[in-house]
N, C-alpha and C. Protein backbone atom coordinates (compact mmCIF):
# COMPACT_ATOMS: atom_id res chain seq x y z
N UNK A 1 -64.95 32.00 -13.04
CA UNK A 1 -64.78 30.58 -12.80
C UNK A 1 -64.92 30.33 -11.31
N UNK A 2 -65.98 29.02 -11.11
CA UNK A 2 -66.10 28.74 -9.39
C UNK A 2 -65.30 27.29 -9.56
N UNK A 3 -65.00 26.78 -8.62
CA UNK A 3 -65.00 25.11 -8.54
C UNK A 3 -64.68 24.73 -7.17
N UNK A 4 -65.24 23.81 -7.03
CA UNK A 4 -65.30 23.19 -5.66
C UNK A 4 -64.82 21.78 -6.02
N UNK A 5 -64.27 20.86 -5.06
CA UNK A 5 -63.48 19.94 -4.49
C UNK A 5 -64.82 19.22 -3.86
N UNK A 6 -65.16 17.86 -4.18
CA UNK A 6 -65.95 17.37 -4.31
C UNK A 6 -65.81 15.81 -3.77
N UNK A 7 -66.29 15.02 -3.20
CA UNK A 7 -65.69 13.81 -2.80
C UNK A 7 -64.44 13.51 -1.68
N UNK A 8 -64.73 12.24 -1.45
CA UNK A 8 -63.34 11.78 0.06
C UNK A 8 -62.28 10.94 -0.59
N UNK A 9 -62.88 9.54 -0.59
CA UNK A 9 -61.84 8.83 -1.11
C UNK A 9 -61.06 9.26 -2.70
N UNK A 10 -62.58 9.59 -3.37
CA UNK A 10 -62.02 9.59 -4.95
C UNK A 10 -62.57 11.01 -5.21
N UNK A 11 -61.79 12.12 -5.10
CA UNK A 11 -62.76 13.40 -4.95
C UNK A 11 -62.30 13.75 -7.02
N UNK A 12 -63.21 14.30 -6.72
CA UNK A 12 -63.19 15.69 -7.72
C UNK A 12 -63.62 16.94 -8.07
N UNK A 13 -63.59 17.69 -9.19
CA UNK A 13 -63.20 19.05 -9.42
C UNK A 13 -64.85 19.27 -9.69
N UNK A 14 -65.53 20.60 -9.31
CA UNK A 14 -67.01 20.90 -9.69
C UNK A 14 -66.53 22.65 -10.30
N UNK A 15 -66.70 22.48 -11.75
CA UNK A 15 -65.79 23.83 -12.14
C UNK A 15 -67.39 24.38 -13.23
N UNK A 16 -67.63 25.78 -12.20
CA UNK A 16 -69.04 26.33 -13.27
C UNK A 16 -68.26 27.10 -13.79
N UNK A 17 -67.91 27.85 -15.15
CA UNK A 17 -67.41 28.61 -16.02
C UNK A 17 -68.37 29.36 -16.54
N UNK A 18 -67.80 30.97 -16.87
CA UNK A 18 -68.89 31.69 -17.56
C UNK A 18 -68.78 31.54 -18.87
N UNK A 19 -68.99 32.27 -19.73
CA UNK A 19 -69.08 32.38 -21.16
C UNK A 19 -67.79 32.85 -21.35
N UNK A 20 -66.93 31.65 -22.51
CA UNK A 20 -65.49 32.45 -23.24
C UNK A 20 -64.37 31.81 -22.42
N UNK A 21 -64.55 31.72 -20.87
CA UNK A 21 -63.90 30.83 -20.20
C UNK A 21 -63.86 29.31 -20.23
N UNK A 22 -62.26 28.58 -20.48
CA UNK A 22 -61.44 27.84 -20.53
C UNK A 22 -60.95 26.96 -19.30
N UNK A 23 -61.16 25.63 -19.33
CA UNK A 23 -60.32 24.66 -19.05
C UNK A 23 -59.66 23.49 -19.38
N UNK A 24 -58.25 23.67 -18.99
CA UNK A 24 -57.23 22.54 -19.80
C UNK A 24 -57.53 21.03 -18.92
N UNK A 25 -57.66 20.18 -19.60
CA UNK A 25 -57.00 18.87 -18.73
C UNK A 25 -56.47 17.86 -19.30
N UNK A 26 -55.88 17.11 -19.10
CA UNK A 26 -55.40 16.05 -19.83
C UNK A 26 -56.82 15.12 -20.68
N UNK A 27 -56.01 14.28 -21.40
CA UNK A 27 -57.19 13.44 -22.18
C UNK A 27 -57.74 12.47 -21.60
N UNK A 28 -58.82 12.42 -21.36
CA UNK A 28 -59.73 11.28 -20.24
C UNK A 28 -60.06 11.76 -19.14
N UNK A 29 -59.53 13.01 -18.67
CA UNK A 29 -59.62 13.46 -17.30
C UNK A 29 -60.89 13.88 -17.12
N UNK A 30 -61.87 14.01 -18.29
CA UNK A 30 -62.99 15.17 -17.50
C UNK A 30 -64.29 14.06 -17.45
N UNK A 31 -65.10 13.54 -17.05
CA UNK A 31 -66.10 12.57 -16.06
C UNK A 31 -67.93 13.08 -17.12
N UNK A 32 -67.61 14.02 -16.48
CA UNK A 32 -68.96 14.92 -17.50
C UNK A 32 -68.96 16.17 -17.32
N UNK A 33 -70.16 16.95 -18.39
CA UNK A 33 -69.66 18.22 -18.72
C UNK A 33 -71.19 18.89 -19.45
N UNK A 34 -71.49 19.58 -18.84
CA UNK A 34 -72.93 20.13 -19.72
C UNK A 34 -72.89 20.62 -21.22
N UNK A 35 -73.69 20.53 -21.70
CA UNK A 35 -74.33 20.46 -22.83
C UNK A 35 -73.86 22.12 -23.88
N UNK A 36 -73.34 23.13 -22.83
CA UNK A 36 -73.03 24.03 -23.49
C UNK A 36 -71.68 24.20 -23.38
N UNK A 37 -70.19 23.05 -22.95
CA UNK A 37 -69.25 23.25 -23.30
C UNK A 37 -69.28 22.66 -24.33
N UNK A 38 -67.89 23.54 -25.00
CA UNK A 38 -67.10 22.75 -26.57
C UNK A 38 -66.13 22.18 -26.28
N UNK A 39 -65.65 21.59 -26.97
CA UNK A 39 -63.94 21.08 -26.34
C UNK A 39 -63.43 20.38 -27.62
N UNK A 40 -61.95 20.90 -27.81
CA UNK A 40 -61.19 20.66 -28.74
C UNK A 40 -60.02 20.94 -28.13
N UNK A 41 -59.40 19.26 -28.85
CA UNK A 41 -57.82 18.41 -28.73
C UNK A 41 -57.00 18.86 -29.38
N UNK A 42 -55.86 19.07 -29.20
CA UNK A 42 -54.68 19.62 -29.34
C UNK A 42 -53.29 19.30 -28.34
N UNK A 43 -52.12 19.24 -29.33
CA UNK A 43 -50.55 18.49 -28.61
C UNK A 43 -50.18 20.20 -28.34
N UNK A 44 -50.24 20.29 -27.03
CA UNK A 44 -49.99 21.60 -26.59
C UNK A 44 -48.13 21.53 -26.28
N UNK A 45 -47.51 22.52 -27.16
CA UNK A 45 -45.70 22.59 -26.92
C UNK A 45 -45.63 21.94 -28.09
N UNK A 46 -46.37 21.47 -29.00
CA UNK A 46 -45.70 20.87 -30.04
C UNK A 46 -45.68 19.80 -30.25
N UNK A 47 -45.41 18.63 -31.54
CA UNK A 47 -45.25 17.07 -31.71
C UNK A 47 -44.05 16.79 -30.19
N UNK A 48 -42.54 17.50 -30.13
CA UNK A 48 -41.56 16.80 -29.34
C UNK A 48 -41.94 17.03 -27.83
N UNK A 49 -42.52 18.16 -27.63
CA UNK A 49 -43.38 17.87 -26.05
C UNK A 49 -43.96 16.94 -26.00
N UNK A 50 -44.78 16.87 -26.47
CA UNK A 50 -46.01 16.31 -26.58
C UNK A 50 -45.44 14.65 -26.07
N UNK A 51 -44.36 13.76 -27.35
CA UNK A 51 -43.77 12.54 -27.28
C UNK A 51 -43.08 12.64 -25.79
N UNK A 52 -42.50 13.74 -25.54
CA UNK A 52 -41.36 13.85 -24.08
C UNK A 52 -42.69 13.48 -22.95
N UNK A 53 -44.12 13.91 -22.95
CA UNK A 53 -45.09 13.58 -22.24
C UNK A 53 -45.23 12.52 -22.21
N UNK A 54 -45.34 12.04 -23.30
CA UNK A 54 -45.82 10.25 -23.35
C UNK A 54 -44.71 9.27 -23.06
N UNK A 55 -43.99 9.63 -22.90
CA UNK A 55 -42.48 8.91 -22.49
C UNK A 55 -41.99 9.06 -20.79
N UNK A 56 -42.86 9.90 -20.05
CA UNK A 56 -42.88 10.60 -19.00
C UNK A 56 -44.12 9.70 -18.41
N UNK A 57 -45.01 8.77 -19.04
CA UNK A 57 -46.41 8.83 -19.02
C UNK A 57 -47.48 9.93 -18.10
N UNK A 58 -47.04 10.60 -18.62
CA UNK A 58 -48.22 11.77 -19.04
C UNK A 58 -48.93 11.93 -20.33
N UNK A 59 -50.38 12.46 -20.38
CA UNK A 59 -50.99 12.17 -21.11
C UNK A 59 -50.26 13.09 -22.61
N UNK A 60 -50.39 12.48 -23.90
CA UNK A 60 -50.32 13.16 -24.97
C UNK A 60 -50.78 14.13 -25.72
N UNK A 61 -52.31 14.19 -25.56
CA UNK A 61 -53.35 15.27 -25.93
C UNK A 61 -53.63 15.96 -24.28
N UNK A 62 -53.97 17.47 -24.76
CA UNK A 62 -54.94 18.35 -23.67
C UNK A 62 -55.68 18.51 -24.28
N UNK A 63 -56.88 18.76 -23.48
CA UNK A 63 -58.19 18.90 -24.23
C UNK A 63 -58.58 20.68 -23.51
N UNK A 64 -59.47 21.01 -24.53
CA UNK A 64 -59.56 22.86 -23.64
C UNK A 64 -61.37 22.42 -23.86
N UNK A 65 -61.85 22.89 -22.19
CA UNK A 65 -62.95 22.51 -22.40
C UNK A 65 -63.47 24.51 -22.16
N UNK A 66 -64.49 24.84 -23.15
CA UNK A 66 -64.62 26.25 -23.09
C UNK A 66 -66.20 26.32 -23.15
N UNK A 67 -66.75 27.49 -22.26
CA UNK A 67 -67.85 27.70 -21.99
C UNK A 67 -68.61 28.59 -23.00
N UNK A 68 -69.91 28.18 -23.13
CA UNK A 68 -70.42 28.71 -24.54
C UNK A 68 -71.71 29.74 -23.84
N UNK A 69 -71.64 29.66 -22.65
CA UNK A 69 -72.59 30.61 -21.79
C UNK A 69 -72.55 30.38 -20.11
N UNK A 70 -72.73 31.58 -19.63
CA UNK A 70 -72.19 31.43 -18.39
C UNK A 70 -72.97 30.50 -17.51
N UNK A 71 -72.62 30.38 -15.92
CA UNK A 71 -72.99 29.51 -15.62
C UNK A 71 -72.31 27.80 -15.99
N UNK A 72 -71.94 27.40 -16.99
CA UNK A 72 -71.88 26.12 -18.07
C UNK A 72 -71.05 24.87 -16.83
């Protein structure tokens, strides 16, 4: 996994992943994403985390975005 820090005012994350490698982020967080990640939603800790998040406002779902070949 590389990633670089990207932008001034409104920066963001530039994350190349190899094959099999994983990243978590909240739901809405990721902008775009090439053509060979997968990504599947899931209440990570469970239904009562999950509500203790959303009551916290933090997001409810994480999403795992995973690389299907390196480089991705």
């Amino acid at each position: 996994m590389r990633y670089e820090i990207i932008g001034g005012s409104f920066p963001a994350a530039n994350v190349i992943l190899n094959a099999g490698e994983t990243v978590v982020t909240q739901s809405g967080a990721m902008a775009w994403e090439d053509a060979n990640i997968t990504m599947s939603t899931n209440a990570e800790g469970g239904l009562l985390k999950s509500i203790g998040r959303m009551f916290s406002g933090a997001s409810l779902m994480f999403v795992k975005h995973t690389a299907g070949q390196d480089n991705s």
